[in-house]
C-alpha atoms as a PDB file:
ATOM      1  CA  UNK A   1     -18.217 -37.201  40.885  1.00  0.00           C
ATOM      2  CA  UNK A   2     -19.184 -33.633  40.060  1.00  0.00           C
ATOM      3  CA  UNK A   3     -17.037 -31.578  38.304  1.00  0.00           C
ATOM      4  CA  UNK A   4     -17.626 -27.915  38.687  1.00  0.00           C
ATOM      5  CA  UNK A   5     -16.047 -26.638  36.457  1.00  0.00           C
ATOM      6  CA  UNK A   6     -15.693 -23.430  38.391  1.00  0.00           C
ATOM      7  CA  UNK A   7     -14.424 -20.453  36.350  1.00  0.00           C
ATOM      8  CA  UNK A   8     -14.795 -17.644  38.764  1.00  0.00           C
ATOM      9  CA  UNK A   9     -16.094 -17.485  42.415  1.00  0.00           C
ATOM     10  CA  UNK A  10     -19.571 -17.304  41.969  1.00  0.00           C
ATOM     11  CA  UNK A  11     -19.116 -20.981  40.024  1.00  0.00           C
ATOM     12  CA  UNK A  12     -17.373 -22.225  42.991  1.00  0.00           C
ATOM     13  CA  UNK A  13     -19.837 -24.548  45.823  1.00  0.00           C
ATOM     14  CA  UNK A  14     -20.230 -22.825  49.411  1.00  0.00           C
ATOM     15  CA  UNK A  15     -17.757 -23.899  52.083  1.00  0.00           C
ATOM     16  CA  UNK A  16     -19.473 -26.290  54.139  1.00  0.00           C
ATOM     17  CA  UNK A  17     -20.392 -24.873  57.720  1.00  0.00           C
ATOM     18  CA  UNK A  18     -18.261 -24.333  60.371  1.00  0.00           C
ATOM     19  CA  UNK A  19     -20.035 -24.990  63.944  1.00  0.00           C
ATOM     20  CA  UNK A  20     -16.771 -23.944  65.633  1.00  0.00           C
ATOM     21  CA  UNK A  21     -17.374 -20.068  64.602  1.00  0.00           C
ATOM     22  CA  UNK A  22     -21.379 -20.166  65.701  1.00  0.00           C
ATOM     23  CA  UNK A  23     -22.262 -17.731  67.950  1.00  0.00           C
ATOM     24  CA  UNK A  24     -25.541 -20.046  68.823  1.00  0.00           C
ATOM     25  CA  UNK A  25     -24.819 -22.343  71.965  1.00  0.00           C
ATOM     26  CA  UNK A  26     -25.913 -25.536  71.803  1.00  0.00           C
ATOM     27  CA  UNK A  27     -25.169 -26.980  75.048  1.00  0.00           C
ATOM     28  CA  UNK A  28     -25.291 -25.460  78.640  1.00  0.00           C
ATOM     29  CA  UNK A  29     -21.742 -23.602  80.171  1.00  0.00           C
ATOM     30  CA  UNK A  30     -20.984 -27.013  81.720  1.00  0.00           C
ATOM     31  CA  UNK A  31     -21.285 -28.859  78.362  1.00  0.00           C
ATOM     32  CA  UNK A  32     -24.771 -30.533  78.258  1.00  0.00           C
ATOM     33  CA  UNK A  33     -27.457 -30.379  75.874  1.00  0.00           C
ATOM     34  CA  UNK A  34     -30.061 -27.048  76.015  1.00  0.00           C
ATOM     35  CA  UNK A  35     -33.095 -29.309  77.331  1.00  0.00           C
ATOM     36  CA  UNK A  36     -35.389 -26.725  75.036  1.00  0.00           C
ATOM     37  CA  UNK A  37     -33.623 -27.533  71.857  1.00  0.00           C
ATOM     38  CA  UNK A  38     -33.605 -31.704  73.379  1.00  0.00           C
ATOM     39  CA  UNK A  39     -37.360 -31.328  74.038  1.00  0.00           C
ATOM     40  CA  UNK A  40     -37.915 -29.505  70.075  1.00  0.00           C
ATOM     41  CA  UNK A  41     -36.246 -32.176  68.846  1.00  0.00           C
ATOM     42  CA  UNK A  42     -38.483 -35.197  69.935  1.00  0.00           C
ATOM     43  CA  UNK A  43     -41.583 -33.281  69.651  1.00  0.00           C
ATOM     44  CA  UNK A  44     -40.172 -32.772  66.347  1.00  0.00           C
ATOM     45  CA  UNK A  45     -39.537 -36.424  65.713  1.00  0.00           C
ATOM     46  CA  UNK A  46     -42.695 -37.648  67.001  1.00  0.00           C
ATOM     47  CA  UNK A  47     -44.851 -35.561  64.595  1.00  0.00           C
ATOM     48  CA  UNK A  48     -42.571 -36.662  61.572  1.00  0.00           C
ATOM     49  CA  UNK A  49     -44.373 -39.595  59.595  1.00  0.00           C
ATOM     50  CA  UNK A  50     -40.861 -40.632  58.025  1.00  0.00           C
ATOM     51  CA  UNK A  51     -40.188 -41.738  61.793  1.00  0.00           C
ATOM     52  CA  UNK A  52     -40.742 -45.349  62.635  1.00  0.00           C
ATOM     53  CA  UNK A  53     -43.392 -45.976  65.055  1.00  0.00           C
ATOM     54  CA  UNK A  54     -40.957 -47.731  67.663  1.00  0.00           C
ATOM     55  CA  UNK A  55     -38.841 -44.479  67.626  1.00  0.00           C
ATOM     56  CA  UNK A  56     -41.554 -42.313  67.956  1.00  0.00           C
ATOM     57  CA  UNK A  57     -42.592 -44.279  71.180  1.00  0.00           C
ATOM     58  CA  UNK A  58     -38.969 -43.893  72.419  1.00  0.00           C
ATOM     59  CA  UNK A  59     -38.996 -40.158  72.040  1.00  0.00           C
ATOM     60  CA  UNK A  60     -42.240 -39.655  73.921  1.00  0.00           C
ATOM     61  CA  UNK A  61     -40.638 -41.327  77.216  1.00  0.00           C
ATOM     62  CA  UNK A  62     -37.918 -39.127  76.641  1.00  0.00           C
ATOM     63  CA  UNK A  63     -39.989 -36.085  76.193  1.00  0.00           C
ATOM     64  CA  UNK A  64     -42.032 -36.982  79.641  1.00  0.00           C
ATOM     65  CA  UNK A  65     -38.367 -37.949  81.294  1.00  0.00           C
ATOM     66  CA  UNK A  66     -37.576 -34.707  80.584  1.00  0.00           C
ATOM     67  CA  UNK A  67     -41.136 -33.026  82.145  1.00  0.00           C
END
């Protein structure tokens, strides 16, 4: 456990983020996912060599189910 040790606020650790107060939608007005962020993110995963190869083949179907 960490112990801060916090004796004013600049000792004290960030609040952690709050998605609720985001002015940056992530999903579409009816609730489902921006397909440009979707498409990013296996593009992203695909080019990442800490991906496993059998995920990276998953993500390119996705990406052309998505084309």
């Amino acid at each position: 456990m960490v112990d801060y040790g916090a004796t004013n606020s600049s000792d004290v650790p960030p609040e952690p983020y709050d998605q609720s107060s985001s002015d940056n939608k992530k999903t579409t007005d009816q609730g489902e996912k921006d397909p440009g962020n979707v498409a990013r993110g296996l593009k992203a995963a695909i080019s990442n060599p800490g991906v496993s190869e059998e995920a990276k083949k998953n993500a390119k179907k996705k990406l052309e189910g998505l084309q």
